[in-house]
Protein backbone atom coordinates (compact mmCIF):
# COMPACT_ATOMS: atom_id res chain seq x y z
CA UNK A 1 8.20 -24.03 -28.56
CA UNK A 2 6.25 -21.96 -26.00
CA UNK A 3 8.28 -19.20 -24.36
CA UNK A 4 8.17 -19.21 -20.66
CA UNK A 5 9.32 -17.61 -17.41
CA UNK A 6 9.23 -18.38 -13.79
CA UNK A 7 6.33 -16.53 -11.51
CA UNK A 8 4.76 -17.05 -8.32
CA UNK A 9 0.82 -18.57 -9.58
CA UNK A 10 -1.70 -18.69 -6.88
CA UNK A 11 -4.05 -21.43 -7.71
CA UNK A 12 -5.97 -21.09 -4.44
CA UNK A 13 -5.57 -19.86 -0.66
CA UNK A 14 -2.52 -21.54 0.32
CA UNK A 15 -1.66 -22.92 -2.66
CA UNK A 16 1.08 -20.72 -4.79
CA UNK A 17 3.32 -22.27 -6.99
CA UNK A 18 6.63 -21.28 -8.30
CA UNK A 19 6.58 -22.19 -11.75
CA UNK A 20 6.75 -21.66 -15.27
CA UNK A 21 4.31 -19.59 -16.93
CA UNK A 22 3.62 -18.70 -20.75
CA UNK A 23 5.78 -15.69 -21.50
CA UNK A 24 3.61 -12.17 -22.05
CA UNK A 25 2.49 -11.30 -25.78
CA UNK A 26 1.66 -7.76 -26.35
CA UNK A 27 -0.96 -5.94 -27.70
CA UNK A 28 -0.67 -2.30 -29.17
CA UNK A 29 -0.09 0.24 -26.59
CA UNK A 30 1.38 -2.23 -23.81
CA UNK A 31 4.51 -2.12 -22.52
CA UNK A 32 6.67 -5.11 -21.03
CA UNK A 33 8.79 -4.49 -17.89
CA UNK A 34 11.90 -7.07 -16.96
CA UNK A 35 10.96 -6.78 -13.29
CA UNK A 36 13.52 -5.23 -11.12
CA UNK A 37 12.01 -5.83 -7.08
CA UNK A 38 8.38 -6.31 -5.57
CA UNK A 39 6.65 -5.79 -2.13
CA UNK A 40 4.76 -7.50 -0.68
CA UNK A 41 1.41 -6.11 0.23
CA UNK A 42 -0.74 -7.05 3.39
CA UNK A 43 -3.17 -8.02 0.31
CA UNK A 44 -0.94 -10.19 -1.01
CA UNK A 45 -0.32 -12.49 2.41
CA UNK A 46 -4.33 -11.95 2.77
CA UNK A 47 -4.86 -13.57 -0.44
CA UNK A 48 -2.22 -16.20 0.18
CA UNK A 49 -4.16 -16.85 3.38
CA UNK A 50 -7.48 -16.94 2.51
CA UNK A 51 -8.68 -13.36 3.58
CA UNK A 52 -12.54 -13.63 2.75
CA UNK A 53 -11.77 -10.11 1.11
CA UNK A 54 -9.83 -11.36 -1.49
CA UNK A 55 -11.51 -14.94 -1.62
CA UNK A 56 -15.19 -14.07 -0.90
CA UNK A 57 -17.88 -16.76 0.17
CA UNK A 58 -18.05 -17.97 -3.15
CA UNK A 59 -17.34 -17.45 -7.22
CA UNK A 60 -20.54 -15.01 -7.16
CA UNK A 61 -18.78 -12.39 -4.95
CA UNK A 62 -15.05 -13.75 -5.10
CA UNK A 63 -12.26 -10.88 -6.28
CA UNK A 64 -9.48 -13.20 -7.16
CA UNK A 65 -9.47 -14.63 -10.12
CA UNK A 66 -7.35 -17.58 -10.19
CA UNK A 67 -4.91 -18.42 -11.83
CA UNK A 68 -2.64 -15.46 -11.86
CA UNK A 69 0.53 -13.64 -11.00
CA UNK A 70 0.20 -11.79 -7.59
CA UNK A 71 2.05 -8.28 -6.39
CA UNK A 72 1.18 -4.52 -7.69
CA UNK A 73 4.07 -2.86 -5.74
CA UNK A 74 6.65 -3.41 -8.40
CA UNK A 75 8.90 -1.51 -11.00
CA UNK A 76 11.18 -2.71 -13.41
CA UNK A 77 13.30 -2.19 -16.86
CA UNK A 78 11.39 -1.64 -20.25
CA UNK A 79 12.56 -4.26 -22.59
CA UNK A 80 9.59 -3.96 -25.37
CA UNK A 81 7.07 -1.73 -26.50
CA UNK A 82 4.28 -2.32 -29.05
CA UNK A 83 3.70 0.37 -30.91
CA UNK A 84 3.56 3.74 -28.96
CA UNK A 85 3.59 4.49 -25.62
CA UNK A 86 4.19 8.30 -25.31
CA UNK A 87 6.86 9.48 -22.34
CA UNK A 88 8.39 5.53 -22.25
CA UNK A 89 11.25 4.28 -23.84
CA UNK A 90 13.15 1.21 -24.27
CA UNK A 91 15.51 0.81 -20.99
CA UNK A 92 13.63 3.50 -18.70
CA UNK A 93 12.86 2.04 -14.91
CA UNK A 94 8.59 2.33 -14.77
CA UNK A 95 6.31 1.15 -11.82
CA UNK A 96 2.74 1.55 -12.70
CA UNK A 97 -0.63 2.18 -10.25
CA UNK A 98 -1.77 -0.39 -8.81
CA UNK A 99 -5.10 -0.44 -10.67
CA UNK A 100 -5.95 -0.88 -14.31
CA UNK A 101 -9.09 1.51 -15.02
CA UNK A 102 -11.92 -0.03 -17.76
CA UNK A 103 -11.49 3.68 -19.20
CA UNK A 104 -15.64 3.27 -19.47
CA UNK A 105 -17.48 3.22 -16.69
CA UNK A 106 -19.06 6.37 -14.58
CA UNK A 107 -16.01 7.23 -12.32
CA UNK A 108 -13.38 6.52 -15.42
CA UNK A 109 -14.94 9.06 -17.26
CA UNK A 110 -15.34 11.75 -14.05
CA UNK A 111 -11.41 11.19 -13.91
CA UNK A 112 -11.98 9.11 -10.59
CA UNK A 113 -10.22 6.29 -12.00
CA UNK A 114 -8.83 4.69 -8.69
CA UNK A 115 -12.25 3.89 -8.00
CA UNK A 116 -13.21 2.39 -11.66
CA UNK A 117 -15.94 -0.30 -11.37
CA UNK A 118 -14.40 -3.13 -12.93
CA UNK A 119 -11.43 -2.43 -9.77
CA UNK A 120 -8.92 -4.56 -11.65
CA UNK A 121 -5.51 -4.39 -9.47
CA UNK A 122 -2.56 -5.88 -10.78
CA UNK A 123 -1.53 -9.54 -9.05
CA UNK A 124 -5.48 -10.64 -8.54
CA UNK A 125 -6.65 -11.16 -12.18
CA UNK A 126 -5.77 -13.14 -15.29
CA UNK A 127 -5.73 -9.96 -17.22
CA UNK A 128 -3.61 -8.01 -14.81
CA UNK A 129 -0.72 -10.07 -13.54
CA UNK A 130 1.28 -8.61 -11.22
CA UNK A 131 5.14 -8.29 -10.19
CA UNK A 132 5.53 -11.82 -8.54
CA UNK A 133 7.15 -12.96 -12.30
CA UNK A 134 10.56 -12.00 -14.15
CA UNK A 135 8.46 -9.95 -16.26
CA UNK A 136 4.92 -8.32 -16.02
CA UNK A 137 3.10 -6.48 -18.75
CA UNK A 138 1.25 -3.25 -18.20
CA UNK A 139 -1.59 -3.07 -20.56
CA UNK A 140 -2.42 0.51 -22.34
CA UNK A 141 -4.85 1.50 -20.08
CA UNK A 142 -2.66 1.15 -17.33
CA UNK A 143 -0.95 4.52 -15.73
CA UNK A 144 2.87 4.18 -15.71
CA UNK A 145 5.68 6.20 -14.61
CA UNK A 146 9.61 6.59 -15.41
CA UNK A 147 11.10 6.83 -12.37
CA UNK A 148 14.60 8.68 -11.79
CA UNK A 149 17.82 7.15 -12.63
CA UNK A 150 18.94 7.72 -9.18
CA UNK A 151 16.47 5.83 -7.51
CA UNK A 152 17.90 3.02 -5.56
CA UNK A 153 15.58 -0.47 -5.70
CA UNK A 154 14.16 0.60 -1.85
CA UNK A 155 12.99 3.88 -3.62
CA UNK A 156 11.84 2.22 -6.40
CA UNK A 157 9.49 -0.37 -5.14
CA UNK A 158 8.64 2.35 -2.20
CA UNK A 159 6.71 4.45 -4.34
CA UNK A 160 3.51 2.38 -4.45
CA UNK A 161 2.71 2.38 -0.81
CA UNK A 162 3.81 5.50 0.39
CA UNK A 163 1.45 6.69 -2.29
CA UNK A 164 -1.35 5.18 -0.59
CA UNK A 165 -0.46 6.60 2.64
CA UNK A 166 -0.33 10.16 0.87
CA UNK A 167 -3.49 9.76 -0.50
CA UNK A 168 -4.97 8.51 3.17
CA UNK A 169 -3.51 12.03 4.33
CA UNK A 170 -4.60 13.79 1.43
CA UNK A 171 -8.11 12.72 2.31
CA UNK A 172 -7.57 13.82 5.82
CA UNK A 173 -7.06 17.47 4.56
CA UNK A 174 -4.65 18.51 7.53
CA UNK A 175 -4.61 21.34 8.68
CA UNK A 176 -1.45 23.89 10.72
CA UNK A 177 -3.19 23.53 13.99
CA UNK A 178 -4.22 19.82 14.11
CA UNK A 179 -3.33 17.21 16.08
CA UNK A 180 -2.91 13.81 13.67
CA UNK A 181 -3.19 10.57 15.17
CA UNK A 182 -1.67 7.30 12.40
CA UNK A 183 -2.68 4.13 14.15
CA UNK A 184 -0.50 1.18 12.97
CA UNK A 185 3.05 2.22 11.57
CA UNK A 186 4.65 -0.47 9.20
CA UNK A 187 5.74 1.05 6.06
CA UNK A 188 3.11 2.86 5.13
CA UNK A 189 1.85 3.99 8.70
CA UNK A 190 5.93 5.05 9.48
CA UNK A 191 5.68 7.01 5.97
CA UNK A 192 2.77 9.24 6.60
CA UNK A 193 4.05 10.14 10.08
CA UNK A 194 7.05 11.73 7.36
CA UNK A 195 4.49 13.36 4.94
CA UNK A 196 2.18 14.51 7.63
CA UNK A 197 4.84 16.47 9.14
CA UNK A 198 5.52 18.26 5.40
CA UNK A 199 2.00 19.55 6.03
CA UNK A 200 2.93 21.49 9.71
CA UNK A 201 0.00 20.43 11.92
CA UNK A 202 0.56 20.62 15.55
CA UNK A 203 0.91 17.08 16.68
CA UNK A 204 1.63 14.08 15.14
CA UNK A 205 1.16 11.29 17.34
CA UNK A 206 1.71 7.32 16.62
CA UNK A 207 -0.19 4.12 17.75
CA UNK A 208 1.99 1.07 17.46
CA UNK A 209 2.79 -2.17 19.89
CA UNK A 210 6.28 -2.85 17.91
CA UNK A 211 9.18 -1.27 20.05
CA UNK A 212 11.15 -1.05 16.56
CA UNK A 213 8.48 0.24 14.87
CA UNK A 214 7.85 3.14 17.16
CA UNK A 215 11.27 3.91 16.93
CA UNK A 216 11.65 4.36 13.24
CA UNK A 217 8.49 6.54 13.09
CA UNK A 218 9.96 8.80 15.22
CA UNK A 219 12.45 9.25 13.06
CA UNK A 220 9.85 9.97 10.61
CA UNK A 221 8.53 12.61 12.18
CA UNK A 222 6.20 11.55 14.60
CA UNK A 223 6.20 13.53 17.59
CA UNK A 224 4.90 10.85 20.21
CA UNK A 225 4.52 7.15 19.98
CA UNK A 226 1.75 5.11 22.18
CA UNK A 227 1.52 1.78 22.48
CA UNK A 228 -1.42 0.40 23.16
CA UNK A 229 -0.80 -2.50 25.12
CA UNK A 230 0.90 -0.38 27.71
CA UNK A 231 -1.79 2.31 28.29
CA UNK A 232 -5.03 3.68 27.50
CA UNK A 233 -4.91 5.41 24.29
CA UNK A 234 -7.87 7.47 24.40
CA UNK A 235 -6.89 8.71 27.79
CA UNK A 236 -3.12 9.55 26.88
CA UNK A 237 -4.76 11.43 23.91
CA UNK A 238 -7.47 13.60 25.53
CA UNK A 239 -3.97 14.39 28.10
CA UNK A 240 -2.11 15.68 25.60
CA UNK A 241 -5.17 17.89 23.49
CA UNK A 242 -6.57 19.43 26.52
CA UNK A 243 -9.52 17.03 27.31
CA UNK A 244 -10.69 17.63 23.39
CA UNK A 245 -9.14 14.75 21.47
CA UNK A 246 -7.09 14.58 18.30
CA UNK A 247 -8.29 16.96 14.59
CA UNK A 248 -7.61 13.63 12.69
CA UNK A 249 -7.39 9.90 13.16
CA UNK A 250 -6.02 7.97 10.26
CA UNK A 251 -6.74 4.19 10.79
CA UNK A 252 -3.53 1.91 8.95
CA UNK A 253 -3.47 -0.87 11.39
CA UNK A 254 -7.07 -2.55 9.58
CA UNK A 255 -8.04 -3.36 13.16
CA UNK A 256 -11.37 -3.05 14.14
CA UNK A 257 -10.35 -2.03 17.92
CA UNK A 258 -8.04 0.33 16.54
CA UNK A 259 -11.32 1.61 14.53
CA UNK A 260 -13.88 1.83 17.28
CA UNK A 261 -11.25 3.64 19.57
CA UNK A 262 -10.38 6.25 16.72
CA UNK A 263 -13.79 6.97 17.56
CA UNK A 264 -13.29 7.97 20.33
CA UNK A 265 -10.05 9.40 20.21
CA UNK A 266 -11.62 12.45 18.05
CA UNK A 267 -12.67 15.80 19.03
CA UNK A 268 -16.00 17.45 17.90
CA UNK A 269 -16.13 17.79 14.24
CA UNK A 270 -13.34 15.39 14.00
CA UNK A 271 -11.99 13.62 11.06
CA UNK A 272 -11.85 10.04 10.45
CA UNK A 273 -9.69 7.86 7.66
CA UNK A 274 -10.13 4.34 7.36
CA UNK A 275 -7.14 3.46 5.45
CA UNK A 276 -6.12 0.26 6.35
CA UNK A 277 -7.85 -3.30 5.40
CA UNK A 278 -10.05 -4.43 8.30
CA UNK A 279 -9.34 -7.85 9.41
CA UNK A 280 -13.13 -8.18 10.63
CA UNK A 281 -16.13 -6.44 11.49
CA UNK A 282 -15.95 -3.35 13.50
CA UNK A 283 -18.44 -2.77 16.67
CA UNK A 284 -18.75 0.67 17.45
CA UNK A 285 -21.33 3.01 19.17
CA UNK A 286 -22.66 4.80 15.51
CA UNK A 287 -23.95 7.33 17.93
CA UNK A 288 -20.74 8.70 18.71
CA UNK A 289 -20.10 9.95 14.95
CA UNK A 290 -23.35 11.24 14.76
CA UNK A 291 -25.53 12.73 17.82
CA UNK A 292 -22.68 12.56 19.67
CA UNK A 293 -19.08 14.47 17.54
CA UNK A 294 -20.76 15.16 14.03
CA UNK A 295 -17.65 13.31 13.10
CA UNK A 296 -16.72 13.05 9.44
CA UNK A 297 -15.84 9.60 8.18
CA UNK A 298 -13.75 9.40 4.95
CA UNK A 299 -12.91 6.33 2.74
CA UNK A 300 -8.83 6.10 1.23
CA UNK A 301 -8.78 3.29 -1.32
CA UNK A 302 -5.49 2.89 -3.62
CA UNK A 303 -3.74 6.61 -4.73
CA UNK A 304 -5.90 8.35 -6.43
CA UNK A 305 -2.83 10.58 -8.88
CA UNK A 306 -0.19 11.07 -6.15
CA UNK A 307 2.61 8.91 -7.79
CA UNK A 308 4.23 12.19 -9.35
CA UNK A 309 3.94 14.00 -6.29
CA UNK A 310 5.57 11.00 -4.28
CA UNK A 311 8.45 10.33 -6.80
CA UNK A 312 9.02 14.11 -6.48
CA UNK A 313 9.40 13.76 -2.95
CA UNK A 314 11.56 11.07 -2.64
CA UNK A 315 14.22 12.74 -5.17
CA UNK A 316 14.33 15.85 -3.78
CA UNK A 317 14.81 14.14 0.09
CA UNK A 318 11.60 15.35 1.34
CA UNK A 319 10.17 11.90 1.37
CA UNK A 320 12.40 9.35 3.44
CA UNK A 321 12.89 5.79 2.61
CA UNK A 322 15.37 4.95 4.40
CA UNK A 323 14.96 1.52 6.98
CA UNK A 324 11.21 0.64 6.22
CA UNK A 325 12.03 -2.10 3.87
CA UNK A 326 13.19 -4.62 6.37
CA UNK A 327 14.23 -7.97 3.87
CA UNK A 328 14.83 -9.33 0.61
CA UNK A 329 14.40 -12.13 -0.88
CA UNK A 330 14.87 -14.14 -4.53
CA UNK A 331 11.82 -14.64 -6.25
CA UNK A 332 12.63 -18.63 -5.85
CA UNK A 333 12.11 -17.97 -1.99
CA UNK A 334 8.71 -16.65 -2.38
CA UNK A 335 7.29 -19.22 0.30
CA UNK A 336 9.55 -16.90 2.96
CA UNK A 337 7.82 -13.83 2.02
CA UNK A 338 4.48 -15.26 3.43
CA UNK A 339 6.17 -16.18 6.37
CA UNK A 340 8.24 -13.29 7.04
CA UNK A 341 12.00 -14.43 9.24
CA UNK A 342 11.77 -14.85 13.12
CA UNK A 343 15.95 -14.13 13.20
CA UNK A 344 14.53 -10.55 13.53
CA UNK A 345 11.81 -8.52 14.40
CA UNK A 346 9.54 -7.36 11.09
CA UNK A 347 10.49 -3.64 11.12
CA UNK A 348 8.20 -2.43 7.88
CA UNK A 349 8.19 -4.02 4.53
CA UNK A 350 9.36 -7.50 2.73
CA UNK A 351 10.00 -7.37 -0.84
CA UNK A 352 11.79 -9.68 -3.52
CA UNK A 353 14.48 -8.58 -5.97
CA UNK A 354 15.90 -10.00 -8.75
CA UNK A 355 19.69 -9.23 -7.34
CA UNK A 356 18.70 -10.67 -3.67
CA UNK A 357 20.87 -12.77 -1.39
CA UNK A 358 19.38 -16.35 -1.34
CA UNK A 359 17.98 -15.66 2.57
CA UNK A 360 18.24 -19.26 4.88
């Protein structure tokens, strides 16, 4: 008999489906994790919506590849290896980057493997199912990490996309006497207002409409909080820099507004990061980065080798965790992770763990 166990499937937009599915085999090299806790990743309530991202226009140009195990921001308990699998061992707690590099193609072999061609992220292909399961194999090609005995299950499923926001900063290459601007501060947004302030600059400002939100990043370490709904952004900005406008702009939000106005919310020579996942088209005067600020525009996709430096962080205190994962839930409950709870406001982050409260 066939040797199951239950995981989240998505067939189609809309249409996931707690279930049982055939239980992993491994190959040589792979490693099988009993999973411990999961977040849930704007991608993942994208894809469960229909986000023409994930789902395309049609099979030709379609990145999902149905059907298959969503979630990539997991960790979890080795309980088999197949042959060897240098620095793991039977029992350690391992998350694993999000991506799983082909290992052949142009930027694999330049050591750019965050940006491999074949871009296969765990939870949206049959090959790479993701954390949404009791169990989820990481093939040998994937790049996996013990994490510290110490870690708590918030730390633990954490690490994933704080290391994205490092990366976004890392890409931002901040500097002692700039002013930093993070537009949009759920988890991610909340953490690099935290790791920009490791790096000194002058300002750190936030962009964010959520009262509770705003709150916790200044916890974090942001030094003012704007909302934009309540006044003009660019305005408040070019206040508080002199009339010259903000060193850096780090777009988390993914919307285009929040895009366009970063735009103009930069100073001569200014630095723009698109981090966040645009929900549509973004209009924008092109001049502006051009003719008008010699802006520079830089790209942050995934986290390109960070995760040591992040679990590093987080065990020595300098990287906080505390209050950005806001609820849990059983993986039987997965339908309330796509619609997060109204009983409060969303602060940051949902995940699911195994040893969750059944949430009404």
């Amino acid at each position: 008999m066939e040797k199951t166990m239950k995981a989240v499937v998505t067939y189609a937009p809309g249409d996931n489906r707690y279930e049982d599915f055939p239980m992993h085999e491994l190959e040589d090299g792979e490693v099988l994790l009993k999973v411990k806790g999961c977040g849930i990743c704007a991608g993942d309530l994208k894809a469960f919506h229909g986000g023409i991202r994930v789902w395309g226009t049609s099979e030709a140009d379609r990145y999902m590849e149905p059907p298959c195990i969503p979630g990539h921001e997991f960790y979890g308990e080795v309980v088999d290896i197949k042959g060897e699998v240098p620095g793991i061992a039977i029992g350690d707690d391992v998350c694993a980057e999000q991506v799983v590099p082909c290992g052949h193609c142009h930027f694999c072999r330049t050591g750019k493997y965050w940006m491999c061609q074949r871009s296969a992220v765990f939870g949206f292909k049959k090959y790479a199912n993701g954390g949404f399961a009791e169990y989820v194999k990481l093939p040998k090609a994937s790049l996996k990490h013990v994490l510290p005995k110490s870690f708590t299950k918030e730390q633990s499923v954490l690490v994933e996309p704080i290391a994205c926001g490092m990366h976004a900063l890392e890409q931002a290459n901040i500097q002692h006497d700039d002013v930093v601007v993070i537009a949009g501060l759920g988890a991610i947004g909340t953490s690099m207002c935290n790791i920009a302030n490791l790096k000194m600059p002058k300002l750190v400002i936030g962009l964010e409409v959520r009262e509770e939100r705003a709150r916790r990043a200044r916890e974090y370490g942001a030094d003012i909080v704007l909302n934009p709904v309540e006044c003009n952004v660019v305005e408040e900005i070019m206040k508080l820099t002199g009339g010259l406008g903000c060193d850096v702009y780090v777009e988390a939000s993914g919307s285009p507004k929040s895009a366009a106005q970063g735009l103009n919310c930069l100073r001569n020579h200014g630095r723009y990061v698109q981090m966040g996942v645009l929900s549509d088209l973004v209009t924008a005067d092109w001049n502006t980065i051009g003719d008008g600020k010699e802006l520079t525009i830089i790209g942050s996709h995934l986290s390109a080798k960070v995760y040591p430096a992040v679990i590093r962080g987080i065990e020595k205190g300098l990287i906080k965790t505390d209050g950005l994962i806001s609820h849990c839930f059983k993986l039987q409950d997965w339908a309330k992770l796509m619609k997060p709870p109204k009983k409060t406001p969303l602060l940051s982050k949902l995940c699911w763990s195994r040893n969750s409260p059944a949430i009404s």
